[in-house]
Protein backbone atom coordinates (compact mmCIF):
# COMPACT_ATOMS: atom_id res chain seq x y z
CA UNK A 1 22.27 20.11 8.85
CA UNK A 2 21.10 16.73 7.12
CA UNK A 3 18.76 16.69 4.20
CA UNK A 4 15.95 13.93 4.07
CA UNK A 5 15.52 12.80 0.59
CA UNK A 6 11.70 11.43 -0.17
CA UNK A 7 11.53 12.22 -4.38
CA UNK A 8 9.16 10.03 -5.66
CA UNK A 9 6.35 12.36 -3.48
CA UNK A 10 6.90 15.60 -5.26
CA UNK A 11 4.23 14.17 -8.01
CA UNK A 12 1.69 14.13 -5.37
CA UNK A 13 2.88 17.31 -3.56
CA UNK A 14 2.65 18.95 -6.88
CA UNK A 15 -0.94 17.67 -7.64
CA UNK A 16 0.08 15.56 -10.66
CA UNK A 17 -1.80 12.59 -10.66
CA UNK A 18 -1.95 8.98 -13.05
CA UNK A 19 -4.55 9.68 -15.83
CA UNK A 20 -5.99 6.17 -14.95
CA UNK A 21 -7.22 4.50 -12.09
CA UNK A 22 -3.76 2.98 -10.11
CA UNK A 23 -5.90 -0.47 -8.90
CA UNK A 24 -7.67 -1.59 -12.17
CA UNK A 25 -6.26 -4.53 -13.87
CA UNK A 26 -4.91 -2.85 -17.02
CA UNK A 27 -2.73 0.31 -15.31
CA UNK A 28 -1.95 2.11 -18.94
CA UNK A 29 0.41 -0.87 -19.49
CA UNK A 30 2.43 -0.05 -16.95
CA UNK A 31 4.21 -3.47 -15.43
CA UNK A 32 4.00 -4.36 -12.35
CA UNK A 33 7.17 -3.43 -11.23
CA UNK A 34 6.50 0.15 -12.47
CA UNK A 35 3.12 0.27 -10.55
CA UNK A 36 4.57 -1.47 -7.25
CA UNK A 37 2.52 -4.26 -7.43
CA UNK A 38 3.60 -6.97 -5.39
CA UNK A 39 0.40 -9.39 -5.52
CA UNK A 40 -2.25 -10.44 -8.82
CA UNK A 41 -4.80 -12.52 -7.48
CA UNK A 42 -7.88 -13.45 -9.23
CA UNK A 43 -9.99 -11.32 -7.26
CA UNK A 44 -7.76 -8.65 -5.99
CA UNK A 45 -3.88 -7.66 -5.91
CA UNK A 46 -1.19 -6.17 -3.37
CA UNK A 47 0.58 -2.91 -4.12
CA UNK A 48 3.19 -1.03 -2.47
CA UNK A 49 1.38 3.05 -1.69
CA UNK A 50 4.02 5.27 -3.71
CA UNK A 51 3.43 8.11 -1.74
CA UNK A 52 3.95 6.27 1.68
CA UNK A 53 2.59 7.52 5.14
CA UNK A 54 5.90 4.90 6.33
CA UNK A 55 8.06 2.24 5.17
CA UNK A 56 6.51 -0.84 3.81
CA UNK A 57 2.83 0.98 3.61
CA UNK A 58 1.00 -1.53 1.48
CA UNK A 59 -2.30 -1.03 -0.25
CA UNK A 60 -4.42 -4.44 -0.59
CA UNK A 61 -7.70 -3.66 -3.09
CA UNK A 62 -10.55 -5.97 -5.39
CA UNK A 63 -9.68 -5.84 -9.45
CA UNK A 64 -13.47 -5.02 -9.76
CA UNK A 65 -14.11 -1.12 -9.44
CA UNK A 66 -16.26 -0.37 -6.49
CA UNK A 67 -16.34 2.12 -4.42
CA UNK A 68 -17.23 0.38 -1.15
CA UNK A 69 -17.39 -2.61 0.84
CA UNK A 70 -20.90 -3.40 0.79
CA UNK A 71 -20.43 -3.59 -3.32
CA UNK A 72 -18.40 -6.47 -2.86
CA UNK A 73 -19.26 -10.17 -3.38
CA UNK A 74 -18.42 -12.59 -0.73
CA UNK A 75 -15.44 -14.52 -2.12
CA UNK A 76 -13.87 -10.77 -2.99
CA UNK A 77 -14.15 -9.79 0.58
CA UNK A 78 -12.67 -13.37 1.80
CA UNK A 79 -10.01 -13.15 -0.79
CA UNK A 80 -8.90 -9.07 0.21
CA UNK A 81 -9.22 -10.19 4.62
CA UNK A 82 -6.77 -13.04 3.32
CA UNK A 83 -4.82 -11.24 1.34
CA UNK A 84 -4.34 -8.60 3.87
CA UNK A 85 -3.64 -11.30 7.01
CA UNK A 86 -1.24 -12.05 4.03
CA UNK A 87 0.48 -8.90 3.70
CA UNK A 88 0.98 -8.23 7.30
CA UNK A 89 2.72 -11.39 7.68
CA UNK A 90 4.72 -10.61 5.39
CA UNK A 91 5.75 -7.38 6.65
CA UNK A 92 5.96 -8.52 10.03
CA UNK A 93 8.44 -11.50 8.75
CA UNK A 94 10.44 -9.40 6.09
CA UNK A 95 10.61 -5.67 8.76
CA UNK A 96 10.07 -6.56 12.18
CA UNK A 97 7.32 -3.95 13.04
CA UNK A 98 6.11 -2.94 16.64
CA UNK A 99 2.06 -3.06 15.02
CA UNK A 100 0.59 -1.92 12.21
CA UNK A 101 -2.50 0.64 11.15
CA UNK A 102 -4.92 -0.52 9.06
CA UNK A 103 -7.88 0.87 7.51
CA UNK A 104 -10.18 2.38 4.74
CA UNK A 105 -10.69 5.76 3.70
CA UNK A 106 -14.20 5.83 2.30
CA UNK A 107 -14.94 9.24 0.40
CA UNK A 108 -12.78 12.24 0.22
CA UNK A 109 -13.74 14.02 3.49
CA UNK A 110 -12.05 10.81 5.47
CA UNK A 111 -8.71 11.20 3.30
CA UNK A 112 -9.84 8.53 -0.24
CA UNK A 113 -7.19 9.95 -2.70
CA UNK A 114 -8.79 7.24 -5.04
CA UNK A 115 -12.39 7.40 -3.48
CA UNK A 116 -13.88 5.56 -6.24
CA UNK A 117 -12.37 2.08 -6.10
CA UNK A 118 -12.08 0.68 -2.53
CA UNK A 119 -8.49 -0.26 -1.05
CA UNK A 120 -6.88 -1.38 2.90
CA UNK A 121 -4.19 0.48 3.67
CA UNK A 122 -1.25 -1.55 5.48
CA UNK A 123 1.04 0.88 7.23
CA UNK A 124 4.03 -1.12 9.47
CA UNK A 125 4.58 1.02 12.35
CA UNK A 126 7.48 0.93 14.97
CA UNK A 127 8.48 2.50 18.30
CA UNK A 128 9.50 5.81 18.12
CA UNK A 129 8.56 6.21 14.19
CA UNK A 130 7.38 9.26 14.50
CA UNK A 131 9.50 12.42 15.83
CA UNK A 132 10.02 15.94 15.89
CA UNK A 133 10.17 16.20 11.79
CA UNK A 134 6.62 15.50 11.89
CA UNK A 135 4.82 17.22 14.85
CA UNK A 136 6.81 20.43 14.10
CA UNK A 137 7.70 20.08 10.25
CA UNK A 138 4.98 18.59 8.77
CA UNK A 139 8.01 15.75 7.19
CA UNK A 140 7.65 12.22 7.49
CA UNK A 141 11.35 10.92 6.96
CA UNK A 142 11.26 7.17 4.59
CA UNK A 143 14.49 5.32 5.49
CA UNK A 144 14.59 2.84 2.84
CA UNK A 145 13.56 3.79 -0.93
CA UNK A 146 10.71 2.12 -2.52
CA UNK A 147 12.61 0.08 -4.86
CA UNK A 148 14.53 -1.25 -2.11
CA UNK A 149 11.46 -2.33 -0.19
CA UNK A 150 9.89 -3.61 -3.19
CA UNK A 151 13.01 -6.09 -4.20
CA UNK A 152 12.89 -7.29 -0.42
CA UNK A 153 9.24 -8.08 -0.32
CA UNK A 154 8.11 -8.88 -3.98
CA UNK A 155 10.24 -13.21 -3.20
CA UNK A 156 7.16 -12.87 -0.45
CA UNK A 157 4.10 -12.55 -2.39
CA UNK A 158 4.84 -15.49 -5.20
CA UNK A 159 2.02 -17.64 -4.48
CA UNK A 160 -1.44 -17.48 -5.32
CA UNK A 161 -2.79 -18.20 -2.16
CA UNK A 162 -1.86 -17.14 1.19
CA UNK A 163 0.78 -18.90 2.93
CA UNK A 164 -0.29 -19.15 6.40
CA UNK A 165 2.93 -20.59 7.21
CA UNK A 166 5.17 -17.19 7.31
């Protein structure tokens, strides 16, 4: 028998959460690296999800601290669709996925674990990523650590704006 090793989700397993709210600007001085963030735009930043539904699942979400869409001005919603044509280039350059999911969870009864400050979810997907672990075990297996994937994509996201050219 093999053991799958996914540490850094025993925090959320076990309920303990971050006392402040993981997208606003200030993150209880934390640094970036410390808080995954790959992206700090002026508008809105790119972070890697630490409790990942799969490798490379990114989390793309405005500085300011709404709670939907429609509380958005226009240049923050331009500035999050670039940012997340961004990401997905990036991943698609940097880990070669099949497709990707993408989406919002608005509220707690559609899955928000941070319902009050809106985010896009990024999640790389590839052919046969999901298996028997998780239809029978509930176990989602993470090949690469976090750090790892961090240190591979943070050389990506060094510009301000979007590099259409990746």
């Amino acid at each position: 028998m093999q053991n799958l090793w996914a540490p850094w989700r025993i925090d959320y397993i076990l309920g303990k959460r971050e006392p402040y709210c993981i997208f606003c600007p200030e993150g209880d001085g934390l640094s970036d690296e410390e808080r995954l963030i790959l992206h700090r735009g002026r508008s809105s930043m790119v972070m890697m999800n630490k409790y990942p539904y799969n490798n490379g699942h990114l989390l793309v979400a405005p500085w300011r601290h709404v709670s939907t869409p429609a509380d958005l001005t226009q240049e923050e919603l331009l500035d999050l669709m670039n940012w997340l044509n961004r990401s997905m280039a990036v991943l698609k350059h940097v880990m070669r996925p099949d497709g990707f999911n993408v989406g919002l969870n608005l509220g707690t009864a559609a899955g928000a674990g941070v319902e009050d400050h809106v985010h896009f979810h990024i999640v790389p997907r590839w052919h046969g990523d999901t298996n028997f672990l998780m239809v029978f075990g509930e176990v989602r297996s993470i090949p690469e650590h976090l750090r790892q994937t961090y240190v591979k994509l943070l050389p990506h996201f060094g510009t301000e704006e979007p590099d259409e050219t990746l």
